[in-house]
Every structure is written in C-alpha cells, then in structure tokens.
PDB file of N, CA and C in Angstrom:
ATOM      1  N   UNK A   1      45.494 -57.835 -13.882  1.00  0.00           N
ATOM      2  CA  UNK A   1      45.674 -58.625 -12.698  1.00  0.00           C
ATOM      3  C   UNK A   1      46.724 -57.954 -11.828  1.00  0.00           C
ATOM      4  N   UNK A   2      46.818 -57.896 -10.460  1.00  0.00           N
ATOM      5  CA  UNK A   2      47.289 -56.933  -9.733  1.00  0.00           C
ATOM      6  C   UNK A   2      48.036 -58.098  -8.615  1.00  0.00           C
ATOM      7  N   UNK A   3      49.483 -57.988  -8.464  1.00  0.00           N
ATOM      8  CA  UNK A   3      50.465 -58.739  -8.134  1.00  0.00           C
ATOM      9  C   UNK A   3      51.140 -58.091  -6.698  1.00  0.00           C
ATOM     10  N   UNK A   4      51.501 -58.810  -5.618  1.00  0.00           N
ATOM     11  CA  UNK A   4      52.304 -57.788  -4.810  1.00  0.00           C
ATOM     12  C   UNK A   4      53.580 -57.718  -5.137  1.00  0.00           C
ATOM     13  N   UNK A   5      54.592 -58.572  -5.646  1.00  0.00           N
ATOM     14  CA  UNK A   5      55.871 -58.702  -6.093  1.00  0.00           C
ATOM     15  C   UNK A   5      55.808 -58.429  -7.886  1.00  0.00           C
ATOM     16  N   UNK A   6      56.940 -58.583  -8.529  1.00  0.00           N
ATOM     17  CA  UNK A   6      57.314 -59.275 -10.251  1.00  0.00           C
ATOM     18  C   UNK A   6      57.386 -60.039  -9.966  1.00  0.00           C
ATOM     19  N   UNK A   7      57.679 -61.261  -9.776  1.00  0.00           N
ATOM     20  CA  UNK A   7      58.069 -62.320  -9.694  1.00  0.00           C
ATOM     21  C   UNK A   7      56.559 -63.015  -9.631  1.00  0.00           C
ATOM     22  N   UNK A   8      55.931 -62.946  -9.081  1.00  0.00           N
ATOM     23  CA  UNK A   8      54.272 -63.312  -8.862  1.00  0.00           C
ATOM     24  C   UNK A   8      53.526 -62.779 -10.144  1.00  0.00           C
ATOM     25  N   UNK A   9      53.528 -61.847 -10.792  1.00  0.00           N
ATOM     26  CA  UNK A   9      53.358 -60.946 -11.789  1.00  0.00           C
ATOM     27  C   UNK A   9      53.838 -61.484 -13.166  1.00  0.00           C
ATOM     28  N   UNK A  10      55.044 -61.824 -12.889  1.00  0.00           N
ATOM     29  CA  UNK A  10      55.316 -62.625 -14.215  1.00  0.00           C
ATOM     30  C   UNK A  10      54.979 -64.173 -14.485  1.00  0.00           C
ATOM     31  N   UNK A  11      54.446 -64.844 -13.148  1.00  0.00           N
ATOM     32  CA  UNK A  11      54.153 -66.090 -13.367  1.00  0.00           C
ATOM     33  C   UNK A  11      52.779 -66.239 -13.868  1.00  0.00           C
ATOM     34  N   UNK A  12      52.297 -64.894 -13.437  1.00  0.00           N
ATOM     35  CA  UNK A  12      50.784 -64.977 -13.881  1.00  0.00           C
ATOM     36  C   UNK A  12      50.791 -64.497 -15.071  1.00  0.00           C
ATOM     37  N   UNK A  13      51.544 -63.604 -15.557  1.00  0.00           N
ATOM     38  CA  UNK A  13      51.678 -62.944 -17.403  1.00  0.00           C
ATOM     39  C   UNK A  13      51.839 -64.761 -17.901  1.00  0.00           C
ATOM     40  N   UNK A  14      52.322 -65.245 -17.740  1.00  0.00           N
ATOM     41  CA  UNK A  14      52.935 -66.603 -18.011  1.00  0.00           C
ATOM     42  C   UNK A  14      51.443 -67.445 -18.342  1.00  0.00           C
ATOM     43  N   UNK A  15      51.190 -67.697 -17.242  1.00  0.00           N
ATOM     44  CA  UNK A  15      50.105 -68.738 -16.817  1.00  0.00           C
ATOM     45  C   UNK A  15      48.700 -68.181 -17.339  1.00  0.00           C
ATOM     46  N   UNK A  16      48.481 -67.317 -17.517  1.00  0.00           N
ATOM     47  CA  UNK A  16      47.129 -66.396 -18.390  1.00  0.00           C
ATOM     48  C   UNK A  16      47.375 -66.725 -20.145  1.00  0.00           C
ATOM     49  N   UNK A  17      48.948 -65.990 -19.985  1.00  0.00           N
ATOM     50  CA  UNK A  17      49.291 -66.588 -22.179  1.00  0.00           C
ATOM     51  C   UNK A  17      48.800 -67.804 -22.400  1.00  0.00           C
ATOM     52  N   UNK A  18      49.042 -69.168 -21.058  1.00  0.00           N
ATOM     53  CA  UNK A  18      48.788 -70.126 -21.561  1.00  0.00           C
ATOM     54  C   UNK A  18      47.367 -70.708 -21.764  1.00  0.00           C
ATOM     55  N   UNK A  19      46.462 -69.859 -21.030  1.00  0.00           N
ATOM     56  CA  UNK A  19      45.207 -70.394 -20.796  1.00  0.00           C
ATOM     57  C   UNK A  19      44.267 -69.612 -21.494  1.00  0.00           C
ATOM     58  N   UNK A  20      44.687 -67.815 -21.468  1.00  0.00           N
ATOM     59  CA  UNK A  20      43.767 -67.186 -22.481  1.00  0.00           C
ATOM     60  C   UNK A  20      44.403 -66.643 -23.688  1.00  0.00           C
ATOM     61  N   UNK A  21      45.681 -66.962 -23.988  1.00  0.00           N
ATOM     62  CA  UNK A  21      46.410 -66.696 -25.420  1.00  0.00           C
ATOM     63  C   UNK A  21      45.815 -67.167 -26.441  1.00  0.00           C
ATOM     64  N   UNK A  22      45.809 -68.889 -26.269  1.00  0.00           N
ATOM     65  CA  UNK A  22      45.351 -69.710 -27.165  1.00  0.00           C
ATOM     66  C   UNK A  22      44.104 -69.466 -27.835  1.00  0.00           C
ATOM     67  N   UNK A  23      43.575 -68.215 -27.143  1.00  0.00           N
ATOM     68  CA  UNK A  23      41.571 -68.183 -27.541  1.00  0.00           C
ATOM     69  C   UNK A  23      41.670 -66.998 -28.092  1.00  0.00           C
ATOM     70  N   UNK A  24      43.072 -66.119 -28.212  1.00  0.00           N
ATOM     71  CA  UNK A  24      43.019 -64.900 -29.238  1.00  0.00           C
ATOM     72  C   UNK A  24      43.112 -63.624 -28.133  1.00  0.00           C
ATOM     73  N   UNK A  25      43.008 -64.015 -26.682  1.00  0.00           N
ATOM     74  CA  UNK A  25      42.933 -62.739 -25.694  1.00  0.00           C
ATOM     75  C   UNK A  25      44.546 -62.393 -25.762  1.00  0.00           C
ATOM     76  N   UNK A  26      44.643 -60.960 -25.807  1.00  0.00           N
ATOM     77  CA  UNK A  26      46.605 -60.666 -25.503  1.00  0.00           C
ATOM     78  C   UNK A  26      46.329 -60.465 -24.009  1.00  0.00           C
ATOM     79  N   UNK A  27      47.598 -60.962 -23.319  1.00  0.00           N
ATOM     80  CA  UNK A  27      47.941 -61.099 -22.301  1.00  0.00           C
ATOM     81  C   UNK A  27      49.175 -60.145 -22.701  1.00  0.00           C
ATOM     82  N   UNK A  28      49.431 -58.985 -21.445  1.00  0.00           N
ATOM     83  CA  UNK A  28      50.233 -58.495 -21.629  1.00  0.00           C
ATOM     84  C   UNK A  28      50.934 -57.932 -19.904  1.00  0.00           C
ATOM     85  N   UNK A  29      52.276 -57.216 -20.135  1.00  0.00           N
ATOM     86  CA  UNK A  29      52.820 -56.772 -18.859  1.00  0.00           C
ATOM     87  C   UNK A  29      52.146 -55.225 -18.729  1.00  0.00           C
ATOM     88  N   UNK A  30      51.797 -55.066 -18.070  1.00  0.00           N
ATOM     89  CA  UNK A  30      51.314 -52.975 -17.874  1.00  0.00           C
ATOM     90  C   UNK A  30      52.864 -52.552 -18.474  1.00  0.00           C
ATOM     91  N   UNK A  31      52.384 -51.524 -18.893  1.00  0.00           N
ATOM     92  CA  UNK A  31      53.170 -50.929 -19.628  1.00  0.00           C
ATOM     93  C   UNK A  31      53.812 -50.974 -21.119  1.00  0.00           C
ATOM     94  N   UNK A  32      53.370 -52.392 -21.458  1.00  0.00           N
ATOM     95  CA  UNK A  32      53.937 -52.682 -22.849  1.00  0.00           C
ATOM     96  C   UNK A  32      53.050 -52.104 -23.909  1.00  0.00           C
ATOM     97  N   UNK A  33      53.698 -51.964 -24.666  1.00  0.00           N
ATOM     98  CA  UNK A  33      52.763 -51.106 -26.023  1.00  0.00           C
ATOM     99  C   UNK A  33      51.621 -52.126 -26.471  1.00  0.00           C
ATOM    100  N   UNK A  34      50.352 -51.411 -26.932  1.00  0.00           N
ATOM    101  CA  UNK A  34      49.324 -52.289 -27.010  1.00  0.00           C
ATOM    102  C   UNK A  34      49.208 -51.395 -28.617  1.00  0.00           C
ATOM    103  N   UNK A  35      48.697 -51.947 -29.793  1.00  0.00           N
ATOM    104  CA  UNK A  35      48.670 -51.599 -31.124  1.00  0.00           C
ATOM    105  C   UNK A  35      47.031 -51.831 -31.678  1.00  0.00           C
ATOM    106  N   UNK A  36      46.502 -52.530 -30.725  1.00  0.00           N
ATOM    107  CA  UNK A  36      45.156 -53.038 -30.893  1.00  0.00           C
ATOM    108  C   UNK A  36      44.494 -52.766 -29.926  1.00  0.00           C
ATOM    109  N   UNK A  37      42.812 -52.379 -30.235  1.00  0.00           N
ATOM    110  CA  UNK A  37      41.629 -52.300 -28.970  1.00  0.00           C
ATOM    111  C   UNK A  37      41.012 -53.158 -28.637  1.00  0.00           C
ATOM    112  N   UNK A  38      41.542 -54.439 -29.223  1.00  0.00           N
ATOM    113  CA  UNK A  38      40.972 -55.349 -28.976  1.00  0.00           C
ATOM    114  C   UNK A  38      41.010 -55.256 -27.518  1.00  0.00           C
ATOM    115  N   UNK A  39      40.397 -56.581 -26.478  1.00  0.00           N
ATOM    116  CA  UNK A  39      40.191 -57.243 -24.933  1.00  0.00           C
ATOM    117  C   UNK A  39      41.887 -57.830 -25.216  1.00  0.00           C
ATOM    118  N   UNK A  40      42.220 -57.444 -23.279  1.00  0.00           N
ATOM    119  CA  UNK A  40      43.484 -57.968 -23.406  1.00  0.00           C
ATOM    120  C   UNK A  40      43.588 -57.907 -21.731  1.00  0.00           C
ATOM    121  N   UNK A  41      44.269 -58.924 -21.111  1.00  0.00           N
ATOM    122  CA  UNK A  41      44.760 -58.807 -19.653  1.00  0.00           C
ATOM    123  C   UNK A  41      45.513 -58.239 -19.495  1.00  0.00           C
ATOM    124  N   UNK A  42      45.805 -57.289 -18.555  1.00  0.00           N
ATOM    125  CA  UNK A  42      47.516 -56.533 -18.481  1.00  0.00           C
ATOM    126  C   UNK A  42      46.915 -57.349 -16.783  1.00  0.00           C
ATOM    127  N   UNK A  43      48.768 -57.404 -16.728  1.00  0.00           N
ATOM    128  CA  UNK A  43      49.359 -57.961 -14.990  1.00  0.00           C
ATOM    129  C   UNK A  43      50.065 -57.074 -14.753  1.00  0.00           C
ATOM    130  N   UNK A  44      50.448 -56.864 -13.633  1.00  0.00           N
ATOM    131  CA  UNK A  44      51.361 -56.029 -13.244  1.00  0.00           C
ATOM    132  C   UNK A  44      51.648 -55.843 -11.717  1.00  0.00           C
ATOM    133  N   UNK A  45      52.052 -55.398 -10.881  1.00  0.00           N
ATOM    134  CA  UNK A  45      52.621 -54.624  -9.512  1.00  0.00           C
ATOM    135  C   UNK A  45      51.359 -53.912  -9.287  1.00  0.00           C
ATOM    136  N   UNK A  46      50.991 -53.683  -7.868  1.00  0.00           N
ATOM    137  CA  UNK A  46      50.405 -52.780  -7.789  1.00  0.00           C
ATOM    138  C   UNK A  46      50.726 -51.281  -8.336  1.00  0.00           C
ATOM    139  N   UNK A  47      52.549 -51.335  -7.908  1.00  0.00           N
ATOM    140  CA  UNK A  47      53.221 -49.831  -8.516  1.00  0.00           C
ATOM    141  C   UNK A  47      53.460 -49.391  -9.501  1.00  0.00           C
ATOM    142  N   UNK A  48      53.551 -50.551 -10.930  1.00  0.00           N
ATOM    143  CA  UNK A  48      52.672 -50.857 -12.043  1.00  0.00           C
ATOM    144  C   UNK A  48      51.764 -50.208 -12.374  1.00  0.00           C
ATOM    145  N   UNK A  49      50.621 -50.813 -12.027  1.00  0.00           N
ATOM    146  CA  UNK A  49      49.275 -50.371 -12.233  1.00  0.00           C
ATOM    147  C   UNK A  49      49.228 -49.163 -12.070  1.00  0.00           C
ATOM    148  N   UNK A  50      49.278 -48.514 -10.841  1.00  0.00           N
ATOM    149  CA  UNK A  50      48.691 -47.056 -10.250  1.00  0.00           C
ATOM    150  C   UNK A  50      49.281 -46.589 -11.094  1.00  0.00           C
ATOM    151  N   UNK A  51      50.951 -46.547 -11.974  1.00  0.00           N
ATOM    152  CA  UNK A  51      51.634 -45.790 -12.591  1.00  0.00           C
ATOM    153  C   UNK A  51      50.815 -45.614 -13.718  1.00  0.00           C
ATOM    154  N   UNK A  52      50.633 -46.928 -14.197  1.00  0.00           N
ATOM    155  CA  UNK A  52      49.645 -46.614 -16.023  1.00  0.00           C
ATOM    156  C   UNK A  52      48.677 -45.913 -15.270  1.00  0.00           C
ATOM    157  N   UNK A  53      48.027 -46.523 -14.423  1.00  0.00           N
ATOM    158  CA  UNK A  53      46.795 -45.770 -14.236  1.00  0.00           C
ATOM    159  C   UNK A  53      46.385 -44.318 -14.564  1.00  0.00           C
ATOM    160  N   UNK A  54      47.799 -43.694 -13.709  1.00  0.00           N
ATOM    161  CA  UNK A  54      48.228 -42.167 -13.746  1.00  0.00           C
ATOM    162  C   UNK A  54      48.503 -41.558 -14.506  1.00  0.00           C
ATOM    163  N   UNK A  55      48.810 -42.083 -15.837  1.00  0.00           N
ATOM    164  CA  UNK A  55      49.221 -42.168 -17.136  1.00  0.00           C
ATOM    165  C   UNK A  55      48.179 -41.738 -18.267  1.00  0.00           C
ATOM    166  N   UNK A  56      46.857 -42.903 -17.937  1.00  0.00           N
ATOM    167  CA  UNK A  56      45.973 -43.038 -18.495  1.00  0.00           C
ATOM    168  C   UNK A  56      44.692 -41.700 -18.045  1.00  0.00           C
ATOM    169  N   UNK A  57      44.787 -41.683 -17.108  1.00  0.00           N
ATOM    170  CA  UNK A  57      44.273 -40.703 -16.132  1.00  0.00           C
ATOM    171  C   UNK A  57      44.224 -39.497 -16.683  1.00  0.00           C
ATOM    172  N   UNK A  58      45.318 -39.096 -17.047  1.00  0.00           N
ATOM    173  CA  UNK A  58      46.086 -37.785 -17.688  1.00  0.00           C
ATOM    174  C   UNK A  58      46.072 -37.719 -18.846  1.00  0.00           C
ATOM    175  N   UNK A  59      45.248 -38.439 -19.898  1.00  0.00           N
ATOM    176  CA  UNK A  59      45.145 -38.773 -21.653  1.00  0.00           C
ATOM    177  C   UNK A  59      43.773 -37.959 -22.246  1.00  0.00           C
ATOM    178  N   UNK A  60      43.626 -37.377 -23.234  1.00  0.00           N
ATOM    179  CA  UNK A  60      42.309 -36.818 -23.126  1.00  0.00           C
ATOM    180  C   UNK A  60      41.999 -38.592 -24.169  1.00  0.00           C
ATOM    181  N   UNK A  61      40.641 -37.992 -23.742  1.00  0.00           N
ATOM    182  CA  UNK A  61      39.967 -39.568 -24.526  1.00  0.00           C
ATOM    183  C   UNK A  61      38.394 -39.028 -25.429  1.00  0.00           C
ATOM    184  N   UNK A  62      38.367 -40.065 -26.353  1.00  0.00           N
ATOM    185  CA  UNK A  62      37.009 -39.585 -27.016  1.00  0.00           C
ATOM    186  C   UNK A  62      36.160 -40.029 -26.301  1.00  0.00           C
ATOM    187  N   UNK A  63      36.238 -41.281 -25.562  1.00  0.00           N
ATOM    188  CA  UNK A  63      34.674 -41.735 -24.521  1.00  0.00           C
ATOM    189  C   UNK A  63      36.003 -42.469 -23.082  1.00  0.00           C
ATOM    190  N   UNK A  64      35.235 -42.628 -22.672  1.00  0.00           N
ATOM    191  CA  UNK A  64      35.967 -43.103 -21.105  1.00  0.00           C
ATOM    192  C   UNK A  64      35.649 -45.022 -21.115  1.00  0.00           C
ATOM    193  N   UNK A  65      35.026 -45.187 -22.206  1.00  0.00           N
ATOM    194  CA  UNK A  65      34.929 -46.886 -22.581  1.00  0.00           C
ATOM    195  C   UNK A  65      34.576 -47.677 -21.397  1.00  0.00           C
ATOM    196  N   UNK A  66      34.562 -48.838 -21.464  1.00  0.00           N
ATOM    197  CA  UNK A  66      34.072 -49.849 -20.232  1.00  0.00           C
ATOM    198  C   UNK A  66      35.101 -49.696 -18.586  1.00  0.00           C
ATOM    199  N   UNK A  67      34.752 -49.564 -17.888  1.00  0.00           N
ATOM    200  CA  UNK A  67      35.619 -49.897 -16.695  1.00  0.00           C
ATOM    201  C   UNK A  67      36.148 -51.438 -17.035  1.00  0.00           C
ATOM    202  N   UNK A  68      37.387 -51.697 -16.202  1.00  0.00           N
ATOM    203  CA  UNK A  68      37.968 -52.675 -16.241  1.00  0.00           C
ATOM    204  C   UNK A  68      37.512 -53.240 -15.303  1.00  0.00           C
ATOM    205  N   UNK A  69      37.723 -54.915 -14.923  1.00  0.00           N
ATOM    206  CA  UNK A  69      37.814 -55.723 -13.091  1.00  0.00           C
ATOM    207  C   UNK A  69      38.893 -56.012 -13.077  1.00  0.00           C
ATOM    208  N   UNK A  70      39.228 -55.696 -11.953  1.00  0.00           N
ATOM    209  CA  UNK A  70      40.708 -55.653 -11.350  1.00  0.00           C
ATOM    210  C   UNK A  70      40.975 -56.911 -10.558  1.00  0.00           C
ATOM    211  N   UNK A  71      41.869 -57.975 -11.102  1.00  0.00           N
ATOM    212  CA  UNK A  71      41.806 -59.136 -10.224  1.00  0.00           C
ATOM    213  C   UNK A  71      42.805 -59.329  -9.535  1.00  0.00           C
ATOM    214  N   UNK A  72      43.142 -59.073  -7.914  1.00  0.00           N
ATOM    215  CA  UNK A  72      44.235 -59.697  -6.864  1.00  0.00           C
ATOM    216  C   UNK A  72      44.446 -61.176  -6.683  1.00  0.00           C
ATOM    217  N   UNK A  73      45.731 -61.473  -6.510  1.00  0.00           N
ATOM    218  CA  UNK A  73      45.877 -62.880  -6.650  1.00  0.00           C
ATOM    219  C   UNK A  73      46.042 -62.544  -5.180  1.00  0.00           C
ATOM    220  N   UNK A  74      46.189 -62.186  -4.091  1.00  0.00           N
ATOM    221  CA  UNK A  74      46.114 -61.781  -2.762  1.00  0.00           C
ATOM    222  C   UNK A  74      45.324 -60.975  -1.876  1.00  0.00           C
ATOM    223  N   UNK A  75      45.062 -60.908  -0.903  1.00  0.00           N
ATOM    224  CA  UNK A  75      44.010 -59.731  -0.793  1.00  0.00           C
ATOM    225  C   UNK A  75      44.767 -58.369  -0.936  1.00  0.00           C
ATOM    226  N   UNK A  76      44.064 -57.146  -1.333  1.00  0.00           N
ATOM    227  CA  UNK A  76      44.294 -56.424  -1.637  1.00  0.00           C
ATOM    228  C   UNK A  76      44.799 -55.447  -0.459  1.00  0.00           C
ATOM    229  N   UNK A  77      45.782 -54.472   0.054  1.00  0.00           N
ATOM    230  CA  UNK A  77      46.546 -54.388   1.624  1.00  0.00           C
ATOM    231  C   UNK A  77      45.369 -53.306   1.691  1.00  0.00           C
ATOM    232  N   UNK A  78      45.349 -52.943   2.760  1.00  0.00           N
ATOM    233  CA  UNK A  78      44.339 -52.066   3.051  1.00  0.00           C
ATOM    234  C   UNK A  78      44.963 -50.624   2.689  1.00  0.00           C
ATOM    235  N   UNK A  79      46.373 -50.489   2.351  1.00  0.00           N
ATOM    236  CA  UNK A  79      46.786 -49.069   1.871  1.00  0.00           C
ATOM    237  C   UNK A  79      46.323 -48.518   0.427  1.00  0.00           C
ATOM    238  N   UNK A  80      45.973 -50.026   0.137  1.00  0.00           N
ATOM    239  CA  UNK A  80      45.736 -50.189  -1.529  1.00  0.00           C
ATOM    240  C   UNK A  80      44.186 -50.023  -2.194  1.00  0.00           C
ATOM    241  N   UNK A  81      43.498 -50.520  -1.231  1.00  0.00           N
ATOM    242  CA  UNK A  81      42.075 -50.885  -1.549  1.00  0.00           C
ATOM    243  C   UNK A  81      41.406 -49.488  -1.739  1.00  0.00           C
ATOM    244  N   UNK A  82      41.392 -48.106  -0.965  1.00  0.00           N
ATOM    245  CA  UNK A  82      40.652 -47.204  -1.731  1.00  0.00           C
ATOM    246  C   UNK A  82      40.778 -46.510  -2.762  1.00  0.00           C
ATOM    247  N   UNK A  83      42.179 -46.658  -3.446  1.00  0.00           N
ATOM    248  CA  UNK A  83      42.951 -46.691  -4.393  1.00  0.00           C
ATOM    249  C   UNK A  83      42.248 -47.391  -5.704  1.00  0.00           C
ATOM    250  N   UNK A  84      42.410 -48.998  -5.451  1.00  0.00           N
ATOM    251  CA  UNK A  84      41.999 -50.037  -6.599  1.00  0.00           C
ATOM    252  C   UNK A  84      40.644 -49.965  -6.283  1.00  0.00           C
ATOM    253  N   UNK A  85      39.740 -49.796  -5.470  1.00  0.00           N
ATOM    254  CA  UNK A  85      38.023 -49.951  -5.948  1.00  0.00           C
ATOM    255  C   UNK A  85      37.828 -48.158  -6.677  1.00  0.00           C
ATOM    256  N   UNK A  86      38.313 -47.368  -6.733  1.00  0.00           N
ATOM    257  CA  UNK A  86      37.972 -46.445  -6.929  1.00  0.00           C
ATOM    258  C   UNK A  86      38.264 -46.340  -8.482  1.00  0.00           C
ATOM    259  N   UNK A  87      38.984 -47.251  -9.127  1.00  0.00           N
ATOM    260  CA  UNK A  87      39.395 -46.920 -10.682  1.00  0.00           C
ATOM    261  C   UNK A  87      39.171 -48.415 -11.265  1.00  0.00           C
ATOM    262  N   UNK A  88      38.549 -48.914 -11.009  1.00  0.00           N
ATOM    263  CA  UNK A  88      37.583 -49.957 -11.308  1.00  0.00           C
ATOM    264  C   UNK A  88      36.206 -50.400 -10.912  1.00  0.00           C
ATOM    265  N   UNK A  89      36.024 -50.764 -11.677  1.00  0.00           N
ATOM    266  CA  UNK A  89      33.939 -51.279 -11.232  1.00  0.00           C
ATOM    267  C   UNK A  89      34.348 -52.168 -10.874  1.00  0.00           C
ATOM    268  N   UNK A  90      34.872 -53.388 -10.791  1.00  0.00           N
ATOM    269  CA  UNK A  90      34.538 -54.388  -9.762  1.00  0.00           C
ATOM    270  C   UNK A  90      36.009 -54.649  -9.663  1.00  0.00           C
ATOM    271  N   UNK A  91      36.495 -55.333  -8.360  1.00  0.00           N
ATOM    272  CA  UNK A  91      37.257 -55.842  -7.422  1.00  0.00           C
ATOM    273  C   UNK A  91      37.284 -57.274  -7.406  1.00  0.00           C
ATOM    274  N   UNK A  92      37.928 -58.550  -7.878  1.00  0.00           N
ATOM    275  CA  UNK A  92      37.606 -59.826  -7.439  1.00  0.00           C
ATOM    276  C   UNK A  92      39.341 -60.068  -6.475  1.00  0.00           C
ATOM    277  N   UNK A  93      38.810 -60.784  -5.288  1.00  0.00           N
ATOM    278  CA  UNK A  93      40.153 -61.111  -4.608  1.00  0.00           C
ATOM    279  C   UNK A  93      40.173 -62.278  -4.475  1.00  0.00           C
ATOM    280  N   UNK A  94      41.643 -62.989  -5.058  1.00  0.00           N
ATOM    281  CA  UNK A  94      41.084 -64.700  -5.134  1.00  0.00           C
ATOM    282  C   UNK A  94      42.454 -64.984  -3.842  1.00  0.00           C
TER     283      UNK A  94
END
C-alpha cells in the first residue's frame, strides 16, 4: 500500500494488522525483514517503496513470481504514476 506521508503509512500498517492479521495475512512496513513467502501487505512511502523496489530490482531471482497491486490511499501524483504502473500489474486508487 503506497502512502504520501509516515504518518498515513503507519495508520494503515495499523488498520490492515487489524483487519487482515487476524486471517493469517502479515502486514508489514517495506523494509522490514520478511522470513516467510508466504502473501503479506507491505505499506510504505512512496520513497519507501521505489527504494525496496530498487533493491529488489537489483537481486538475481530464480523466477520473477506474481506481480504485485499496488494500492494508493490517494491518487497517485503524476510524478509518480509512470514509475508505480510500470512495476506493478495493476494500480487501484481509492
């Protein structure tokens, strides 16, 4: 989930634990260590994101696995958008 502030970012890390924790999904901050492949939400900053992104980007991998959907709790700024549709299959802007 893709935040313009932390503060927005952490209410939603918050508010996701409470709604998809309980069902076994990890909800997590970008960047925190993940130990499992299981399905999991990461939130974060846009400056966040692009960072793992860049991160991830740069990893060799055995398969390139499912694309993610990238969800804005705002619309997405227009500096941002050819950026975020380009490293995800789908875009939802709520």
């Amino acid at each position: 989930m893709l935040a313009h502030d932390d503060r927005t970012a952490q209410s939603l890390m918050e508010t996701c634990r409470k709604v998809y924790g309980s069902g076994g999904t990890l909800v997590s901050r970008v960047g925190e260590p993940s130990f499992t492949s299981e399905r999991r939400i990461s939130v974060g900053t846009y400056r966040e994101i692009a960072a793992a992104r860049a991160r991830f980007d740069n990893q060799p991998r055995l398969s390139a696995g499912v694309l993610p959907t990238a969800v804005a709790v705002d619309p997405v700024p227009d500096s941002e958008r050819d950026s975020v549709r380009s490293r995800y299959s789908r875009l939802v802007e709520l």
